[in-house]
PDB file of N, CA and C in Angstrom:
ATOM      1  N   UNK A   1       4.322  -8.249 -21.648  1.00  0.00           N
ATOM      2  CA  UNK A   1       2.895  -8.081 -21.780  1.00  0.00           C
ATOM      3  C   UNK A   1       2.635  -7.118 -22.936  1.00  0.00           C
ATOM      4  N   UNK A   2       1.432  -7.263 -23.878  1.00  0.00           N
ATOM      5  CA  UNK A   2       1.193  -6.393 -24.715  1.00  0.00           C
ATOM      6  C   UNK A   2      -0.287  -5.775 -24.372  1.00  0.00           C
ATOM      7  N   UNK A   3      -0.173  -4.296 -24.336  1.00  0.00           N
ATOM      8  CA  UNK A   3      -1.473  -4.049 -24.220  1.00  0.00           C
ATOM      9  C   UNK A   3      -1.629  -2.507 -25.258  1.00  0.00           C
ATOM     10  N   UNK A   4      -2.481  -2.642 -26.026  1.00  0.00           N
ATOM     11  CA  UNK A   4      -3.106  -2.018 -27.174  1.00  0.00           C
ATOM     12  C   UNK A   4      -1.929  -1.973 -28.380  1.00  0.00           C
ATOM     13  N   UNK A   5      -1.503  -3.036 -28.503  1.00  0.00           N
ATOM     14  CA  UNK A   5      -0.834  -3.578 -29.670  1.00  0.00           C
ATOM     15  C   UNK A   5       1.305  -3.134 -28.936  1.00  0.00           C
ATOM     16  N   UNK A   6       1.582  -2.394 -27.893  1.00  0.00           N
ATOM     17  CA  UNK A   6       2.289  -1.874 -27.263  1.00  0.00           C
ATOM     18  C   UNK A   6       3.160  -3.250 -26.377  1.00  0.00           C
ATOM     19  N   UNK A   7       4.736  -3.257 -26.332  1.00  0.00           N
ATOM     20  CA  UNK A   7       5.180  -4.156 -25.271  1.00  0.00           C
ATOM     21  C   UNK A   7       5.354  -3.382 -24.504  1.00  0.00           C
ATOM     22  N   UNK A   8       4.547  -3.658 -22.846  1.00  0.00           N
ATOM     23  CA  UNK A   8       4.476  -2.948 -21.868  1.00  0.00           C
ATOM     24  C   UNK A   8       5.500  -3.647 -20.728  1.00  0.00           C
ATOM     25  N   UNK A   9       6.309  -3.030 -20.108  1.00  0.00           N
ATOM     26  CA  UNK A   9       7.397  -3.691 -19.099  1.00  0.00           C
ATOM     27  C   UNK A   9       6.136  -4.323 -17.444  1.00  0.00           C
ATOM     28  N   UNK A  10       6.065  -5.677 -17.123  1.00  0.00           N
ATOM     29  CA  UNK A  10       5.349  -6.105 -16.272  1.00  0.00           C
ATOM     30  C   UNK A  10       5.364  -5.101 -15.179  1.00  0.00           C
ATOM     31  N   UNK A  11       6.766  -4.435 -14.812  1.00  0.00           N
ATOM     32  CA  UNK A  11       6.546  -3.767 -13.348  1.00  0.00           C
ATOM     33  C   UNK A  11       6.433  -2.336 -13.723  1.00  0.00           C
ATOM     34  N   UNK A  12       5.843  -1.592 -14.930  1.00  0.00           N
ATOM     35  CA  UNK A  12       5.423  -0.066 -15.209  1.00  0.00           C
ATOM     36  C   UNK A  12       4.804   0.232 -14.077  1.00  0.00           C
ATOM     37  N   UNK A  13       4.874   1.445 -13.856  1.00  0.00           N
ATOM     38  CA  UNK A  13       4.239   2.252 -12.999  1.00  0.00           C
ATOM     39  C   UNK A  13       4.075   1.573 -11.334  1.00  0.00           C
ATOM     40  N   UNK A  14       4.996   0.885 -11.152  1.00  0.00           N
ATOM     41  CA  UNK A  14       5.130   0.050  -9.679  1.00  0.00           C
ATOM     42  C   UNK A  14       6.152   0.696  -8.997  1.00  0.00           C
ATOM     43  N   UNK A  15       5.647   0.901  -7.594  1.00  0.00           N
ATOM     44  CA  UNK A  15       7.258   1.656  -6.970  1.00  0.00           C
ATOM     45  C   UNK A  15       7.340   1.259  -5.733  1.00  0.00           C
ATOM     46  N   UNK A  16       8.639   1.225  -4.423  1.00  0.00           N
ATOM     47  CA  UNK A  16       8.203   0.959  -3.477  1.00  0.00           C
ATOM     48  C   UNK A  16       7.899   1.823  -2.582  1.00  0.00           C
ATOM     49  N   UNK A  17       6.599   0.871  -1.353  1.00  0.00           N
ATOM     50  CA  UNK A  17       6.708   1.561  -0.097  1.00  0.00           C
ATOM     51  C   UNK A  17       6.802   1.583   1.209  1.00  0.00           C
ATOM     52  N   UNK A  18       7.858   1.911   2.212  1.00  0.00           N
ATOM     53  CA  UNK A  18       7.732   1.229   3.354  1.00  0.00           C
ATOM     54  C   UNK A  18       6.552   1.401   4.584  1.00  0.00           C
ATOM     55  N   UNK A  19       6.687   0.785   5.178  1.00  0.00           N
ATOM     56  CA  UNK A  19       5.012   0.753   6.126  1.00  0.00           C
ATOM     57  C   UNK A  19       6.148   0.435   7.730  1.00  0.00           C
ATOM     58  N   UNK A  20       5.957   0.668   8.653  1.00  0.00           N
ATOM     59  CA  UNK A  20       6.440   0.671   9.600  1.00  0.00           C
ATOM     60  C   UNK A  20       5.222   0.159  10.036  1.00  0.00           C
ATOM     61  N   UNK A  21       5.168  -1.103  10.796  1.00  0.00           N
ATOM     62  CA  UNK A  21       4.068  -1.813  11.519  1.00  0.00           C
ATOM     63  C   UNK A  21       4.009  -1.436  12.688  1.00  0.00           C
ATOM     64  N   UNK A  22       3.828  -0.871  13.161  1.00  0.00           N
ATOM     65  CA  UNK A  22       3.994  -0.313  15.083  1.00  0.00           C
ATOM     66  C   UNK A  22       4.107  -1.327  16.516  1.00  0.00           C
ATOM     67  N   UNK A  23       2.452  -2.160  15.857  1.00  0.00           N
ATOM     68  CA  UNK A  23       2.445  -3.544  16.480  1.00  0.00           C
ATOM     69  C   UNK A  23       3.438  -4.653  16.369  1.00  0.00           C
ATOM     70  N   UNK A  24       3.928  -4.830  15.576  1.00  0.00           N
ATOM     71  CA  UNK A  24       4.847  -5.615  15.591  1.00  0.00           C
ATOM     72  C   UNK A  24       6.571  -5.155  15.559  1.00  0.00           C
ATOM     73  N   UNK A  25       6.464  -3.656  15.354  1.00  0.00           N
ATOM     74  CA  UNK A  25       8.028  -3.180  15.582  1.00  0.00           C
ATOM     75  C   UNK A  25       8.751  -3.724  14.488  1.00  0.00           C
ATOM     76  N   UNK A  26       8.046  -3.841  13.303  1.00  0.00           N
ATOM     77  CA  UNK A  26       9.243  -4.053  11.679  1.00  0.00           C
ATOM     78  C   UNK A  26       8.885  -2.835  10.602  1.00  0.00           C
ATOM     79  N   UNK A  27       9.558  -2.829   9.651  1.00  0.00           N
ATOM     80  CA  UNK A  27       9.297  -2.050   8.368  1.00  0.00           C
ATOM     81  C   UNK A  27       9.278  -3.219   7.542  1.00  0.00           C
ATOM     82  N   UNK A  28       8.528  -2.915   6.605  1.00  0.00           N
ATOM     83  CA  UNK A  28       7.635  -4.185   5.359  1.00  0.00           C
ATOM     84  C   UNK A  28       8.158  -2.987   3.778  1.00  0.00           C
ATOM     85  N   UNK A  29       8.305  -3.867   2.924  1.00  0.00           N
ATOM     86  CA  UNK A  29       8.311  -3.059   2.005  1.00  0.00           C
ATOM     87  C   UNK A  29       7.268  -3.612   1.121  1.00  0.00           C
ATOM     88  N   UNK A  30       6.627  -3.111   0.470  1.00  0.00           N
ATOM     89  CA  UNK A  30       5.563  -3.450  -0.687  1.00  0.00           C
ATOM     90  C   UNK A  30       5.876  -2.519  -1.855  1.00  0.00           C
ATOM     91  N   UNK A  31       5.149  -3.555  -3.079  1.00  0.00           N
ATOM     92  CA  UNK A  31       5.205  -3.013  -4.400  1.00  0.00           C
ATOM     93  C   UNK A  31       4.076  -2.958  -4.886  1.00  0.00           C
ATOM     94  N   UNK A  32       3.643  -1.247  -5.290  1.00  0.00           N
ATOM     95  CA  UNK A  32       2.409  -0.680  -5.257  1.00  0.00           C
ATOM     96  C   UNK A  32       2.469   0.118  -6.630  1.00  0.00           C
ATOM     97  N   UNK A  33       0.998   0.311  -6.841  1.00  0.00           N
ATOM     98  CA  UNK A  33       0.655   1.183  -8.296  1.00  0.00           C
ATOM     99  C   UNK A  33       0.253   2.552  -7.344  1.00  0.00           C
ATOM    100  N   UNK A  34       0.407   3.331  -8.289  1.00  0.00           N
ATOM    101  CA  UNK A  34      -0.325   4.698  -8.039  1.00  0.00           C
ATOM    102  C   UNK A  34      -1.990   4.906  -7.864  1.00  0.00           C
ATOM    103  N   UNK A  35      -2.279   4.035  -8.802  1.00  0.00           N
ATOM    104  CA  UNK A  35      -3.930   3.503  -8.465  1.00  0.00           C
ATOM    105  C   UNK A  35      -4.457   2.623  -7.603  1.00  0.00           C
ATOM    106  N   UNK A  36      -3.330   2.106  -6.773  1.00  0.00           N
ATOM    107  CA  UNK A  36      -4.095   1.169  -5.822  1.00  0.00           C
ATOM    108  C   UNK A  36      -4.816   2.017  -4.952  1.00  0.00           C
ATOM    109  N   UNK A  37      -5.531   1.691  -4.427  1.00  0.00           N
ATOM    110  CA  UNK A  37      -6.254   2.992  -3.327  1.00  0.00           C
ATOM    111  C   UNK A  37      -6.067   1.946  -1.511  1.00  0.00           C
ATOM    112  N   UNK A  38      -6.043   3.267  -0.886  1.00  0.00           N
ATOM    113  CA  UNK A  38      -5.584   3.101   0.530  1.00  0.00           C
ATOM    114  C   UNK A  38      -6.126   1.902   1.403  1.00  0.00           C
ATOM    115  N   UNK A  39      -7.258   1.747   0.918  1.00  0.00           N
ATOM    116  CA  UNK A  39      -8.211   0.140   1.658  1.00  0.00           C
ATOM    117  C   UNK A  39      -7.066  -0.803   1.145  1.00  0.00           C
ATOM    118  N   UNK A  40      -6.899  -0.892  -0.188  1.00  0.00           N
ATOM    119  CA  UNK A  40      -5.740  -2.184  -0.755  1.00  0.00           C
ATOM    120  C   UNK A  40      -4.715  -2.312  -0.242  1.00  0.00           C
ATOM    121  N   UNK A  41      -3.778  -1.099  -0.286  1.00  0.00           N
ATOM    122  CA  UNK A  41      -3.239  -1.389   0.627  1.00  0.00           C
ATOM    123  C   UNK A  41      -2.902  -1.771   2.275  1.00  0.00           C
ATOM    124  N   UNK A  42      -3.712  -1.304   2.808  1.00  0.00           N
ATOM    125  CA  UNK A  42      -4.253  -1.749   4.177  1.00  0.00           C
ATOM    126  C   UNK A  42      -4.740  -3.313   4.216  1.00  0.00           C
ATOM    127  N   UNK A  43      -4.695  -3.411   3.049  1.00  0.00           N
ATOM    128  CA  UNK A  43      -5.201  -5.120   3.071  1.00  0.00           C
ATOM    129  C   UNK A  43      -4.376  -5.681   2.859  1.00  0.00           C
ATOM    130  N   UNK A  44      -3.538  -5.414   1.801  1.00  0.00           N
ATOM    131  CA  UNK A  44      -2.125  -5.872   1.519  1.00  0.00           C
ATOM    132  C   UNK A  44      -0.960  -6.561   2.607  1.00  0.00           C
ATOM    133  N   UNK A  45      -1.244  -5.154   3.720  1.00  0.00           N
ATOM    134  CA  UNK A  45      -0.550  -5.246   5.330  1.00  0.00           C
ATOM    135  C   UNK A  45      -0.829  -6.292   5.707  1.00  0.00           C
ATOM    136  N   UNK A  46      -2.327  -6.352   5.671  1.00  0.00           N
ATOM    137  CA  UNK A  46      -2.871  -7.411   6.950  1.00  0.00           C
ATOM    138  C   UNK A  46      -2.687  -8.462   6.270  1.00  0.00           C
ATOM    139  N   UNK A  47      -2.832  -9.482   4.886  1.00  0.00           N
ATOM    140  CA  UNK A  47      -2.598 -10.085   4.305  1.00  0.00           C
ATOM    141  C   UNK A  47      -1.117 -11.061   4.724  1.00  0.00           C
ATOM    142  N   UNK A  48      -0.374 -10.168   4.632  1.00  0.00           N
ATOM    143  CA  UNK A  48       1.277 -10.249   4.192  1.00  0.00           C
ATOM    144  C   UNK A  48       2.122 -10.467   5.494  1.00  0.00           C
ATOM    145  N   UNK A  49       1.357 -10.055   6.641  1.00  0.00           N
ATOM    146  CA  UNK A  49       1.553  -9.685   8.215  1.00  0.00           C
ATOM    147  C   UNK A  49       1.893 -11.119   8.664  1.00  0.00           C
ATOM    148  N   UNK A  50       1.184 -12.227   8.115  1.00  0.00           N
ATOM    149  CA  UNK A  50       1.029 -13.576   8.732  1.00  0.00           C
ATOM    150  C   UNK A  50       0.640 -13.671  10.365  1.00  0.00           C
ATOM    151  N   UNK A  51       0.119 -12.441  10.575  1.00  0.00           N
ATOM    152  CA  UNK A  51      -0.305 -12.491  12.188  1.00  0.00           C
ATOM    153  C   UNK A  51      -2.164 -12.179  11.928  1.00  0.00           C
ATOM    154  N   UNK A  52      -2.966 -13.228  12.888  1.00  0.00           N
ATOM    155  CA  UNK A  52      -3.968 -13.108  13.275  1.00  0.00           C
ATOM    156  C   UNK A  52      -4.539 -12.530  13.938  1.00  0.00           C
ATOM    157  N   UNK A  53      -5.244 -11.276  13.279  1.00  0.00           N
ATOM    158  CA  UNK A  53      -5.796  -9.963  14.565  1.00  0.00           C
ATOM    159  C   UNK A  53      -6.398  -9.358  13.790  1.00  0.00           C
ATOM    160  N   UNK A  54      -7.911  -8.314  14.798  1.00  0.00           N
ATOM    161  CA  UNK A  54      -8.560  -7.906  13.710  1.00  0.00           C
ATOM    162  C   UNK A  54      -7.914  -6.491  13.568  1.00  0.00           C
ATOM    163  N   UNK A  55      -7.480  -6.016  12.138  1.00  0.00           N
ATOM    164  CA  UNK A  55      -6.747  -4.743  12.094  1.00  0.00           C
ATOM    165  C   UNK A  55      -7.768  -3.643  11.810  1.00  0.00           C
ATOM    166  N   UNK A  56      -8.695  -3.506  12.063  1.00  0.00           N
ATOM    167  CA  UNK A  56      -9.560  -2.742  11.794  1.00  0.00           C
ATOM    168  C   UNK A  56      -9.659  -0.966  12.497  1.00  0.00           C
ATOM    169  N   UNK A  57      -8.585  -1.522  13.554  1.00  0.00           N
ATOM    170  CA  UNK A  57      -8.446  -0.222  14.039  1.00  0.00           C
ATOM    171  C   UNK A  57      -7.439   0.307  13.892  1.00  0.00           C
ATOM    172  N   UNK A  58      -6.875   0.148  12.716  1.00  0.00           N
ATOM    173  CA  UNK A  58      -5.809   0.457  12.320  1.00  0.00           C
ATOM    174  C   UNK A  58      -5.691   1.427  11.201  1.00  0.00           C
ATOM    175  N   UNK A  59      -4.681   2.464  10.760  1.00  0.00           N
ATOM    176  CA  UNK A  59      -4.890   3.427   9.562  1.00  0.00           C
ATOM    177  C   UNK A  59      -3.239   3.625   9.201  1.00  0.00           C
ATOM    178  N   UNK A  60      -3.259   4.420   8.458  1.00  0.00           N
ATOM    179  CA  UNK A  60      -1.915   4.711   7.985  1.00  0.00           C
ATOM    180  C   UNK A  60      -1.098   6.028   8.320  1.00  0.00           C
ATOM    181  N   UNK A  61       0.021   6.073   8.623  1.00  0.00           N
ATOM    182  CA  UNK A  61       0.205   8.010   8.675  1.00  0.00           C
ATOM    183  C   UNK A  61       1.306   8.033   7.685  1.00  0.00           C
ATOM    184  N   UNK A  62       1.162   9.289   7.107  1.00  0.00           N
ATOM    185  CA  UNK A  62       2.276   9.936   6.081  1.00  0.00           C
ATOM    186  C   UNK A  62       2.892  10.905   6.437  1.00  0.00           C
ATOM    187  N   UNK A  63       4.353  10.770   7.358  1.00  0.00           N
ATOM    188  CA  UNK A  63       4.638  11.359   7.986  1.00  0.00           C
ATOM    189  C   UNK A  63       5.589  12.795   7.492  1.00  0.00           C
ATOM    190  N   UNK A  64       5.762  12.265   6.375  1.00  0.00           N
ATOM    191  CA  UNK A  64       5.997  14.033   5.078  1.00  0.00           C
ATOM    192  C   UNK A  64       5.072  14.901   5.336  1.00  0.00           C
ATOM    193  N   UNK A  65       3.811  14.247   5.058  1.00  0.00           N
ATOM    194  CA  UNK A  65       2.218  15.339   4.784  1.00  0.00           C
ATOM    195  C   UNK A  65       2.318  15.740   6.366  1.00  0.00           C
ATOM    196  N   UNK A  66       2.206  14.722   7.546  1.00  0.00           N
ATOM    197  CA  UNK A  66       2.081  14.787   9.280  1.00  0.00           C
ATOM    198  C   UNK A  66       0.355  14.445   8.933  1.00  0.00           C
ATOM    199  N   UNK A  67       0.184  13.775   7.883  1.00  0.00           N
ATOM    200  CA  UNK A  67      -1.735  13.301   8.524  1.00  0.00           C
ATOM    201  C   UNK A  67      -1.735  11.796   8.147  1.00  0.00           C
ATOM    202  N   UNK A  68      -2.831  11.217   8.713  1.00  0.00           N
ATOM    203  CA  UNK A  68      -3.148   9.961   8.269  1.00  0.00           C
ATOM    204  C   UNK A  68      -4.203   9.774   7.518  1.00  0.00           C
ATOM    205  N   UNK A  69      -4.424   9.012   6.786  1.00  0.00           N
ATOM    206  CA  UNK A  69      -4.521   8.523   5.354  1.00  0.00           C
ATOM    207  C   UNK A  69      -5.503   8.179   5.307  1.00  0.00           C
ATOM    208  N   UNK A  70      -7.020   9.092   6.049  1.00  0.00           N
ATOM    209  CA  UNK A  70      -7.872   8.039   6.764  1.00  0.00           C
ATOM    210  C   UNK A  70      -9.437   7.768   4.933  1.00  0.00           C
ATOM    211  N   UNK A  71      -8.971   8.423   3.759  1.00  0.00           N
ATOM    212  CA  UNK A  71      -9.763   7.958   2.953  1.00  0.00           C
ATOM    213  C   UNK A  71      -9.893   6.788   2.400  1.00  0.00           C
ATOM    214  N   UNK A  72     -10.044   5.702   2.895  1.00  0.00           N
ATOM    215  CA  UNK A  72      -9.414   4.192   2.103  1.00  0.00           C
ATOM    216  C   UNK A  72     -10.033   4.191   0.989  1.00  0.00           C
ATOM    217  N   UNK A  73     -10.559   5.184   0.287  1.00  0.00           N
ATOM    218  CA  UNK A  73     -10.837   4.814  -1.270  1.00  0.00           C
ATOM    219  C   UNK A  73     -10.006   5.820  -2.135  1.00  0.00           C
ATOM    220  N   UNK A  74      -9.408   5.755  -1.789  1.00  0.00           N
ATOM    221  CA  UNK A  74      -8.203   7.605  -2.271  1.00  0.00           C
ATOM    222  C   UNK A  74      -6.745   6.628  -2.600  1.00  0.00           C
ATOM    223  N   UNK A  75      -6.754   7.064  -4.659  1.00  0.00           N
ATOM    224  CA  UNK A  75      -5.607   6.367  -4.527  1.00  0.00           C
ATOM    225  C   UNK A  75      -4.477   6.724  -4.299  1.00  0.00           C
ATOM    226  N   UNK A  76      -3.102   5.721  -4.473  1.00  0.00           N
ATOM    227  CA  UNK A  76      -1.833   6.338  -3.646  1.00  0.00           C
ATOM    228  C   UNK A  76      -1.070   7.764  -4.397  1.00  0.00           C
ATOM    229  N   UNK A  77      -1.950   7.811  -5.865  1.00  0.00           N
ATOM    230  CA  UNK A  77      -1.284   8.903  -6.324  1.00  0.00           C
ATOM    231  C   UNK A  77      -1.903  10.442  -6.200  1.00  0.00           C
ATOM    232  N   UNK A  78      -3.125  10.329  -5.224  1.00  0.00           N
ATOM    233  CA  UNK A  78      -3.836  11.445  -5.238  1.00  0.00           C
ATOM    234  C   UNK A  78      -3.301  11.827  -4.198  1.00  0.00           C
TER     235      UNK A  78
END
């Protein structure tokens, strides 16, 4: 990809992260930007899950920090 005259590598600034699903008892890995913000990924989950349910009562915890993640417009690098 070229962006502002620059060859940029497709997966820059992409890293992984695991998500431990609770409900379903797996770990998922996804490949995320630093700017995605916390709703996206939460959508990403439910997306990718292939299970039908409303996840709405659902949030994230970061169990380094010990809080959950409850700004879904806060991106993953803040």
């Amino acid at each position: 990809m070229i962006s502002n005259g620059r060859i940029v590598k497709e997966n820059a600034g992409l890293w992984s992260i695991a998500v431990y699903i609770t409900d379903m008892n797996v770990t998922r890995e996804f490949r995320v930007r630093g700017d995605m913000h916390v709703g996206g990924l939460m959508l990403k989950i439910a997306d990718e899950t292939d299970v039908t349910k409303d996840w709405s009562d659902h949030a994230l915890w970061w169990p380094e920090r010990n809080k959950w993640l409850t700004h879904t417009r806060s991106t993953l690098d803040q």
